[in-house]
C-alpha atoms as a PDB file:
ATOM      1  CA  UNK A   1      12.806   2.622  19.867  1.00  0.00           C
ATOM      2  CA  UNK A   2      14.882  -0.342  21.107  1.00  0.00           C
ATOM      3  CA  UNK A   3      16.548   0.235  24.576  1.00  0.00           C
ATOM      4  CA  UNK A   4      19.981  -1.677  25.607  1.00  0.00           C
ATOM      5  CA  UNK A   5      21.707  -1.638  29.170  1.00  0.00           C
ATOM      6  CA  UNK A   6      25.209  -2.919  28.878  1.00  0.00           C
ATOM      7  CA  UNK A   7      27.969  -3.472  31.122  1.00  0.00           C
ATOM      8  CA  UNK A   8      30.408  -0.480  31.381  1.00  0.00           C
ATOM      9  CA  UNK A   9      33.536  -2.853  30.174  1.00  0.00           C
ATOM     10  CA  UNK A  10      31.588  -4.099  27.038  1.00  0.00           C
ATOM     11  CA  UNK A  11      30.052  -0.439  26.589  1.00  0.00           C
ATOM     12  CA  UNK A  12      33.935   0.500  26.644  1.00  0.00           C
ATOM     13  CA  UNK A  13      34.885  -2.692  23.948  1.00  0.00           C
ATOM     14  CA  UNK A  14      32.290  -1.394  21.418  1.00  0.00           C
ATOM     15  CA  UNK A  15      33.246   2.205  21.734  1.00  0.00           C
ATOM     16  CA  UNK A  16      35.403   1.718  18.096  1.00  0.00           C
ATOM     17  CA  UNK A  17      32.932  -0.351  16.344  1.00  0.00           C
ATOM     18  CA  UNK A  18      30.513   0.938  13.591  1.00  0.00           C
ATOM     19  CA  UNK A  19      27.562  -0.801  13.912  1.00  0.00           C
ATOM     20  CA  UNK A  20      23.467  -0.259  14.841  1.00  0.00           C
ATOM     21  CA  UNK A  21      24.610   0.738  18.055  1.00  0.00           C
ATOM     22  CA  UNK A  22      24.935   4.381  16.339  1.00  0.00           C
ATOM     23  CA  UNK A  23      21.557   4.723  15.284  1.00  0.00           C
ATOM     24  CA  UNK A  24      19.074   6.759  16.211  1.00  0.00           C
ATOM     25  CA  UNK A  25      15.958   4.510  17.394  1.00  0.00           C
ATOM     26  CA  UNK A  26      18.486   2.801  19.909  1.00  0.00           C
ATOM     27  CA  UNK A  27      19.005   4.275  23.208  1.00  0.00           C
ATOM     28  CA  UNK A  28      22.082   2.529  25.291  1.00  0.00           C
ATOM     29  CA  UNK A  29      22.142   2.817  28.953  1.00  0.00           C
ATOM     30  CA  UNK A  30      25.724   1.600  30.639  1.00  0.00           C
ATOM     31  CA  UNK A  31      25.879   0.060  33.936  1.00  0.00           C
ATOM     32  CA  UNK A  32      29.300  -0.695  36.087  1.00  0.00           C
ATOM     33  CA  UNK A  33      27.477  -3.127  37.952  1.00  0.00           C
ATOM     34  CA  UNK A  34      24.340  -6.028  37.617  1.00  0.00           C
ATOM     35  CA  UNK A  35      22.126  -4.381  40.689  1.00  0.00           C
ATOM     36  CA  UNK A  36      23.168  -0.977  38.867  1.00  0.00           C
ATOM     37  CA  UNK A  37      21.476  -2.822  35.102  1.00  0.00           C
ATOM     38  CA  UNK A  38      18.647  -4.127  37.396  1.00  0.00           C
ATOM     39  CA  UNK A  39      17.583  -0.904  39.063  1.00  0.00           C
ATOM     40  CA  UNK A  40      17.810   0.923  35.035  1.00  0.00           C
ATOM     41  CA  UNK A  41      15.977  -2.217  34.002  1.00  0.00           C
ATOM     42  CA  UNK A  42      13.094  -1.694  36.462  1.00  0.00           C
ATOM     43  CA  UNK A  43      12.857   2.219  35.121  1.00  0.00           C
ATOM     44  CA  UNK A  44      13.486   1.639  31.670  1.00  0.00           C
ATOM     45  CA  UNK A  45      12.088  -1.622  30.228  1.00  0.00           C
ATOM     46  CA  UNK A  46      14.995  -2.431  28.161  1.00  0.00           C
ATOM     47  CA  UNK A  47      14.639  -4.865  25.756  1.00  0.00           C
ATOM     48  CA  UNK A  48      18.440  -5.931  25.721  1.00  0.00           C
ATOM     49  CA  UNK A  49      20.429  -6.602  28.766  1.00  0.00           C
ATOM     50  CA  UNK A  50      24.417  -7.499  28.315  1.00  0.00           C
ATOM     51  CA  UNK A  51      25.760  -8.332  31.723  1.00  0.00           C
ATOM     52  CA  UNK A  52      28.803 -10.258  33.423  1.00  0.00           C
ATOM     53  CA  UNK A  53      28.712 -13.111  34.956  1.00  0.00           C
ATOM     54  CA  UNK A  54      30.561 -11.873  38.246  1.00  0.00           C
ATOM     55  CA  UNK A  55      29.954  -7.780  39.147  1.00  0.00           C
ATOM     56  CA  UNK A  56      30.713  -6.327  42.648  1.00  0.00           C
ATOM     57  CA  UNK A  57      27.533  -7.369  44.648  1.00  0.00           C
ATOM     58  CA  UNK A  58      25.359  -9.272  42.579  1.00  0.00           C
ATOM     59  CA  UNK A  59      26.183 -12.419  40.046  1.00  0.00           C
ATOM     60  CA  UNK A  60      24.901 -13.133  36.529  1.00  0.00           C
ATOM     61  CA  UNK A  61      23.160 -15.688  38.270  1.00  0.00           C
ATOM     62  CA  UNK A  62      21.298 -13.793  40.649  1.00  0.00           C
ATOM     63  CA  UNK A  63      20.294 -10.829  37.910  1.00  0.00           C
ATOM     64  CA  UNK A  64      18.504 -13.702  35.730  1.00  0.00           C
ATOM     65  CA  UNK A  65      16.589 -14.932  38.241  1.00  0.00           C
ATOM     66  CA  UNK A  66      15.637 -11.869  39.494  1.00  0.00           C
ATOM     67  CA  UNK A  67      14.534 -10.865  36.286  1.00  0.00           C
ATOM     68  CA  UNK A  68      12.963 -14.380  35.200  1.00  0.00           C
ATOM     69  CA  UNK A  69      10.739 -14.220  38.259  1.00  0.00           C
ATOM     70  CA  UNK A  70       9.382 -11.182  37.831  1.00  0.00           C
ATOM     71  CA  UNK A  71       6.632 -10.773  35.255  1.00  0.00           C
ATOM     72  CA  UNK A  72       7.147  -6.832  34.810  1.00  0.00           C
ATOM     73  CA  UNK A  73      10.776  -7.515  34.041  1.00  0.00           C
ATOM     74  CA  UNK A  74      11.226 -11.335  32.293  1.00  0.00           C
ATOM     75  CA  UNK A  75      10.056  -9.637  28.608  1.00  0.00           C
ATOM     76  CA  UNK A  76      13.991  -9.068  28.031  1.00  0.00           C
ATOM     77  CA  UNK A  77      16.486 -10.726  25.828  1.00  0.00           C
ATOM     78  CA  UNK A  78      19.944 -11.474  27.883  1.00  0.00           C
ATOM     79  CA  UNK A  79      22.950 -12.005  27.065  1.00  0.00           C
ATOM     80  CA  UNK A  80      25.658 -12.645  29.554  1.00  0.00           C
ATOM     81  CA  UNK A  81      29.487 -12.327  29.595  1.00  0.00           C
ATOM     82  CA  UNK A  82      31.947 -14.897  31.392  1.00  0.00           C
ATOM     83  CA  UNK A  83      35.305 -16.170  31.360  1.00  0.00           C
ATOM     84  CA  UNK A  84      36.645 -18.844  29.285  1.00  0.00           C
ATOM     85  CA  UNK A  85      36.875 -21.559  31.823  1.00  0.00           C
ATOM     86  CA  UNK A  86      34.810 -24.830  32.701  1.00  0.00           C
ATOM     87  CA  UNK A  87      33.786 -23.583  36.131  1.00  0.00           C
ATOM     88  CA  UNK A  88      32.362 -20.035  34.372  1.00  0.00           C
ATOM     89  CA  UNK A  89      30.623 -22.228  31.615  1.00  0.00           C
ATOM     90  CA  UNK A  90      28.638 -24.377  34.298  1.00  0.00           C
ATOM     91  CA  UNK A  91      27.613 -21.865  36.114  1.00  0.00           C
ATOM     92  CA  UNK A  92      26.176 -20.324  32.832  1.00  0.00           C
ATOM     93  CA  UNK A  93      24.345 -22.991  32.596  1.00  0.00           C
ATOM     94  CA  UNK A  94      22.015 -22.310  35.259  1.00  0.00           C
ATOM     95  CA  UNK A  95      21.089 -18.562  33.885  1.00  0.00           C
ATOM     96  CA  UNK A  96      17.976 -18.288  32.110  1.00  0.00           C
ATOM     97  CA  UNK A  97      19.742 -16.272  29.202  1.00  0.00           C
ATOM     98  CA  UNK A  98      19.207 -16.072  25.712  1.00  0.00           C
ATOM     99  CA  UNK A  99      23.012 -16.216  25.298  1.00  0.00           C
ATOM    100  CA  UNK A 100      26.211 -16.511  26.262  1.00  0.00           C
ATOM    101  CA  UNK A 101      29.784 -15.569  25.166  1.00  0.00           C
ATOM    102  CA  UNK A 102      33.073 -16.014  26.393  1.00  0.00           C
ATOM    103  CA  UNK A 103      35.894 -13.937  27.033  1.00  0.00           C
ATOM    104  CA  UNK A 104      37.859 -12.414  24.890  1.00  0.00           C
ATOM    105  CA  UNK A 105      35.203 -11.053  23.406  1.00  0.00           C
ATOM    106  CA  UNK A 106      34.527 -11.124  19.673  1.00  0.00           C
ATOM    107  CA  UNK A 107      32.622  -7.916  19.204  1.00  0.00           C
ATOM    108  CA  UNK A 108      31.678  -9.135  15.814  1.00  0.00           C
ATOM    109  CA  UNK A 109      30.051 -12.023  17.458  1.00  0.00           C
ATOM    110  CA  UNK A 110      28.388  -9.841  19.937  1.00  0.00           C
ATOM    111  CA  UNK A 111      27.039  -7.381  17.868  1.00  0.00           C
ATOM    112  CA  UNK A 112      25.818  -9.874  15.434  1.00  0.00           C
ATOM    113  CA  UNK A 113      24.383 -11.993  18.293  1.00  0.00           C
ATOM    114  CA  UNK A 114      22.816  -8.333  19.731  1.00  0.00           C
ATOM    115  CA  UNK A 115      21.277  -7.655  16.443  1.00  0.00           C
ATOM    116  CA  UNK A 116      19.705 -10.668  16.136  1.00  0.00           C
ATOM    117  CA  UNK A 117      18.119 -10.589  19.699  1.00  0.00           C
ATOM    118  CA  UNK A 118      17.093  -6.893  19.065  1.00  0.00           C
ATOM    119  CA  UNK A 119      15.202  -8.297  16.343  1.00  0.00           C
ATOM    120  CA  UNK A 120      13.064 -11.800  17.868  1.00  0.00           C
ATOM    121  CA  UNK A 121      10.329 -12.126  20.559  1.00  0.00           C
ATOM    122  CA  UNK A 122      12.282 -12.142  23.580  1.00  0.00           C
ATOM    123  CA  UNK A 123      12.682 -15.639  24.894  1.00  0.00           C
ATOM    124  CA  UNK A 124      13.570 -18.155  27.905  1.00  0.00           C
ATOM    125  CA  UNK A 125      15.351 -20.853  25.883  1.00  0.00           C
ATOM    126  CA  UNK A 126      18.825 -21.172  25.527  1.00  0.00           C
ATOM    127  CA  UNK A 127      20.508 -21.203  22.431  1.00  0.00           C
ATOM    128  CA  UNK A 128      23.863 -19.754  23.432  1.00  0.00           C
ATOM    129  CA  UNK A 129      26.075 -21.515  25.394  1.00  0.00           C
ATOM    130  CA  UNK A 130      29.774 -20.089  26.123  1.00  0.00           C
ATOM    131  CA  UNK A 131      32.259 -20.417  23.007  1.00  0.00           C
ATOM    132  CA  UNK A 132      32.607 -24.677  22.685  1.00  0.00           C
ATOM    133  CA  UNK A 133      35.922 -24.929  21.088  1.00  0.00           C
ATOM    134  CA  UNK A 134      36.223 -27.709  18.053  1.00  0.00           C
ATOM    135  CA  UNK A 135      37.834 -29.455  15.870  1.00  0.00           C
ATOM    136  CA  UNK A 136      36.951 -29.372  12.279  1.00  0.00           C
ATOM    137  CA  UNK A 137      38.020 -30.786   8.675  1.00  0.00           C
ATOM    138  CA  UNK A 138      37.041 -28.705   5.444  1.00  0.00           C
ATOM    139  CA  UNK A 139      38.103 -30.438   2.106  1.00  0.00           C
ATOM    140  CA  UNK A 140      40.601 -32.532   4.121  1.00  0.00           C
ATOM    141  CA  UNK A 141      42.066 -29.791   5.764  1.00  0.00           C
ATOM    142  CA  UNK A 142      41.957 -29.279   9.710  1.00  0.00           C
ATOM    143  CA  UNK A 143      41.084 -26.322  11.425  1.00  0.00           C
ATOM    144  CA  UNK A 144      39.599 -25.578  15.192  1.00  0.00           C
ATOM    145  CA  UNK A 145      37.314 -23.287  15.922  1.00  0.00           C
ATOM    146  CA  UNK A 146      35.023 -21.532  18.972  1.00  0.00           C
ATOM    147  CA  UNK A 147      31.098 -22.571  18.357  1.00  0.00           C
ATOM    148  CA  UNK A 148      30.055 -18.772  19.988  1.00  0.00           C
ATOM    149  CA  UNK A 149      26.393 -19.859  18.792  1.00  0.00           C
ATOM    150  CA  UNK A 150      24.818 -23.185  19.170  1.00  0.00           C
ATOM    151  CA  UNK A 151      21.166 -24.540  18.733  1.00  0.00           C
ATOM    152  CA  UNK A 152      19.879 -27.963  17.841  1.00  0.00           C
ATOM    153  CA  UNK A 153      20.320 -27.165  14.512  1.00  0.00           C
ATOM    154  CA  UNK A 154      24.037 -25.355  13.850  1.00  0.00           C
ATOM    155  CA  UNK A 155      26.149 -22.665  14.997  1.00  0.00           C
ATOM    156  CA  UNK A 156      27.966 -19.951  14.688  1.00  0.00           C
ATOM    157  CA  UNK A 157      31.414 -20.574  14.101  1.00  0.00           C
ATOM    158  CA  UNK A 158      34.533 -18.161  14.923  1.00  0.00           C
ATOM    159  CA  UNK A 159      37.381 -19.491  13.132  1.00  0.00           C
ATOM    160  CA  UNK A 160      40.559 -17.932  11.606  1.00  0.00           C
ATOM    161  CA  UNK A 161      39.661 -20.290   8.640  1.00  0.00           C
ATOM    162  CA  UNK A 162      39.158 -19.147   5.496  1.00  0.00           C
ATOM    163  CA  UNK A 163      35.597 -21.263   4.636  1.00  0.00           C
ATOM    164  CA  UNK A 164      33.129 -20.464   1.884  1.00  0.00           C
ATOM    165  CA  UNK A 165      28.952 -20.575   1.805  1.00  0.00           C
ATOM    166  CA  UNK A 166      28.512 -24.047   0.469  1.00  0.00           C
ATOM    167  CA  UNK A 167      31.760 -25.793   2.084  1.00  0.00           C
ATOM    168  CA  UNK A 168      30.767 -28.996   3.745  1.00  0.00           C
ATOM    169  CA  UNK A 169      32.454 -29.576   7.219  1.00  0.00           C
ATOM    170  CA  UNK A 170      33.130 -32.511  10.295  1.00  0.00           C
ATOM    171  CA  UNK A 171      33.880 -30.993  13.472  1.00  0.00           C
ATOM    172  CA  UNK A 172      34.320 -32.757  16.899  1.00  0.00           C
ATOM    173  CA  UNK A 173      33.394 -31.189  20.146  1.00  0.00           C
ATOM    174  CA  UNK A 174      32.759 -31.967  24.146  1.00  0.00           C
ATOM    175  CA  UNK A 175      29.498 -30.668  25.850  1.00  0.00           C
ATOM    176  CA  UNK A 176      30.196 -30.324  29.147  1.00  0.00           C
ATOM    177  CA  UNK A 177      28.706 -33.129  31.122  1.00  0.00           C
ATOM    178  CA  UNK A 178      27.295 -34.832  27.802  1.00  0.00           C
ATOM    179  CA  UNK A 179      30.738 -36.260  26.048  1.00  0.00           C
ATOM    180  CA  UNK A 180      32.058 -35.935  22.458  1.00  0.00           C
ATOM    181  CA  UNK A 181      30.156 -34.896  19.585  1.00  0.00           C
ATOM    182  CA  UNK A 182      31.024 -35.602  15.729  1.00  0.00           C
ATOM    183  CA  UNK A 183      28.733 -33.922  13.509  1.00  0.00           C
ATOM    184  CA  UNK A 184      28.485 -33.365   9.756  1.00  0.00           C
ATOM    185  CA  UNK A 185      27.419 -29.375   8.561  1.00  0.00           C
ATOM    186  CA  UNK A 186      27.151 -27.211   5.764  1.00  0.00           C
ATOM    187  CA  UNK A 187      28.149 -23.602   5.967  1.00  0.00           C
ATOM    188  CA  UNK A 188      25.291 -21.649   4.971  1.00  0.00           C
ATOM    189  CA  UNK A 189      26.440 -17.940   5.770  1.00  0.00           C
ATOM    190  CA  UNK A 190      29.623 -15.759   6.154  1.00  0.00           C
ATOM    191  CA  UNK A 191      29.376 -12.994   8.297  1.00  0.00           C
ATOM    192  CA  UNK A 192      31.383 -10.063   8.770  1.00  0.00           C
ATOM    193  CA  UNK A 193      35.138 -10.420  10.089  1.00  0.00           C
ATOM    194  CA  UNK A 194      35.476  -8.523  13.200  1.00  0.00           C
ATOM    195  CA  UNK A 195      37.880  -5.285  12.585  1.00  0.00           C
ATOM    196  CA  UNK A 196      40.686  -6.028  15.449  1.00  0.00           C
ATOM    197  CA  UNK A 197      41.621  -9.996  14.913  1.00  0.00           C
ATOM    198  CA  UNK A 198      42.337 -12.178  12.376  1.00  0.00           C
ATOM    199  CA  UNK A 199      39.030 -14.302  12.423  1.00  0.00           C
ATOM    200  CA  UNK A 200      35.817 -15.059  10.734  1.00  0.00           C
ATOM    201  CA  UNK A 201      32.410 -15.970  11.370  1.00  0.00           C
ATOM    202  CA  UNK A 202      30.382 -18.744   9.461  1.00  0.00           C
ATOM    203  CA  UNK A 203      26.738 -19.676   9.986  1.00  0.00           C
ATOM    204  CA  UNK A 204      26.151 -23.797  10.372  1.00  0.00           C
ATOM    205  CA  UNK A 205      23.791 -26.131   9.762  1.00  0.00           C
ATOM    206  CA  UNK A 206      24.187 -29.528  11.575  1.00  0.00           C
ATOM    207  CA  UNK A 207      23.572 -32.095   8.561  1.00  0.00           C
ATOM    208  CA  UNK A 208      24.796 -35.916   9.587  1.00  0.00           C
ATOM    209  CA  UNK A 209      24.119 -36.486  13.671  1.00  0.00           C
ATOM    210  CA  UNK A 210      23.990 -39.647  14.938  1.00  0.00           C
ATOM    211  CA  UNK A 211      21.260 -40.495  17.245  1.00  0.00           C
ATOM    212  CA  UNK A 212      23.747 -40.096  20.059  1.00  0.00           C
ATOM    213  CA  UNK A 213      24.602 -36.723  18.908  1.00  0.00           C
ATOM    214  CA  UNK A 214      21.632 -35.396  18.652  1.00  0.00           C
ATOM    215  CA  UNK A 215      20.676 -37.113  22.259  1.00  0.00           C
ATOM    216  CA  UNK A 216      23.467 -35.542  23.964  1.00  0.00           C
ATOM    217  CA  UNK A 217      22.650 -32.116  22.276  1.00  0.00           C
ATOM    218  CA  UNK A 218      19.305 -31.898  23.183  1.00  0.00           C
ATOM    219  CA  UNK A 219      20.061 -33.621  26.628  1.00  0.00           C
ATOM    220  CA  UNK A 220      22.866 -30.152  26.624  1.00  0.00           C
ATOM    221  CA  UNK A 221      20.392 -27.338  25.612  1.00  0.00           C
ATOM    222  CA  UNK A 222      17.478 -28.830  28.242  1.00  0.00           C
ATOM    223  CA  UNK A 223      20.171 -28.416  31.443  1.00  0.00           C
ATOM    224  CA  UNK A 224      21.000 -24.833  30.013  1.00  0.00           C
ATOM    225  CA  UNK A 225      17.640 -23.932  29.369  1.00  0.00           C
ATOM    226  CA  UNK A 226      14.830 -26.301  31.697  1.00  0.00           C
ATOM    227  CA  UNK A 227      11.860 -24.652  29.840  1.00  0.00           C
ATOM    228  CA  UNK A 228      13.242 -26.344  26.473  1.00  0.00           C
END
């Protein structure tokens, strides 16, 4: 039985979605506020927490480290919610979480991002920053695109697109406080369209980096996550 605590707002957003969320080894507890999902996660145990970054009383901030510290309560995955602005994505930066997404929310994104937390050891390291926006080529076409999932080695790309498994890419993009990045990558999955907006989600895999690429990415994913 998997147990999930989400904030009342994104509770409300995934009301109309079909998805695992339905089924009957996962319990769902909803919270309107982060000292409401701390107090349920200190009865409960959940192993999924989806919380926003600013709630009446307590921060994102504050509900990670609370929960980071404390060795009854840090065996949780995390994923928080924030605005789409540079000020939101720094201070996302300092949350221990194991993601993070930017509003509007993508409830395909979410749910896949959910899933795949539901379904991994619980861990510190961050492989989630806010959506990076980006500018890509495919077959000497442009597009741009939101990077809602980002590791060392690809991302998950929400574009309105139309890509195929096996397309080879170049997209530019700025990590904040690390510069420009060009990088070469191969999409390697297509993933459900989400059922209210035109857009579509592609699995990456980083293939040509530079040595200053990959420095500034890994330079990137050690300031959001210290115990990478």
């Amino acid at each position: 039985m998997k147990k999930i605590i989400l904030a009342k707002d994104i509770q409300r957003n995934l009301e109309e979605e079909r998805s695992f969320l339905g089924r009957t080894d996962i319990i769902t507890f909803t919270s309107s506020s982060n000292e409401q999902i701390l107090k349920l996660h200190r009865s409960e145990k959940a192993d999924l927490i989806v919380a926003e970054l600013d709630s009446p009383g307590m921060s994102g901030e504050i509900l990670c480290s609370l929960i980071r510290n404390d060795k009854e309560l840090s065996n949780v995955s995390i994923i928080i919610i924030c605005s789409d602005s540079a000020s939101h994505h720094e201070r996302c930066l300092t949350c221990v979480a194991n993601a993070f997404i930017s509003k509007p929310v993508n409830n395909a994104a979410l749910l896949q991002e959910m899933h795949q937390l539901l379904h991994i050891a619980p861990r510190r390291s961050c492989r989630v920053p806010v959506g990076i926006k980006l500018d890509g080529t495919s077959r000497k076409m442009p597009f741009t695109a939101h990077a809602e999932n980002f590791s060392a080695s690809g991302m998950l790309l929400l574009t309105s697109a139309k890509l195929s498994e096996g397309d080879t890419i170049s997209c530019t993009f700025s990590l904040p406080g690390f510069g420009q990045v060009t990088a070469g990558a191969d999409i390697v999955r297509m993933l459900e369209k989400g059922t209210k907006k035109e857009t579509n989600l592609y699995g990456v895999k980083f293939i040509e980096l530079s040595d200053e690429a990959a420095s500034a990415i890994e330079a990137f994913l050690k300031k959001a996550s210290p115990s990478i």
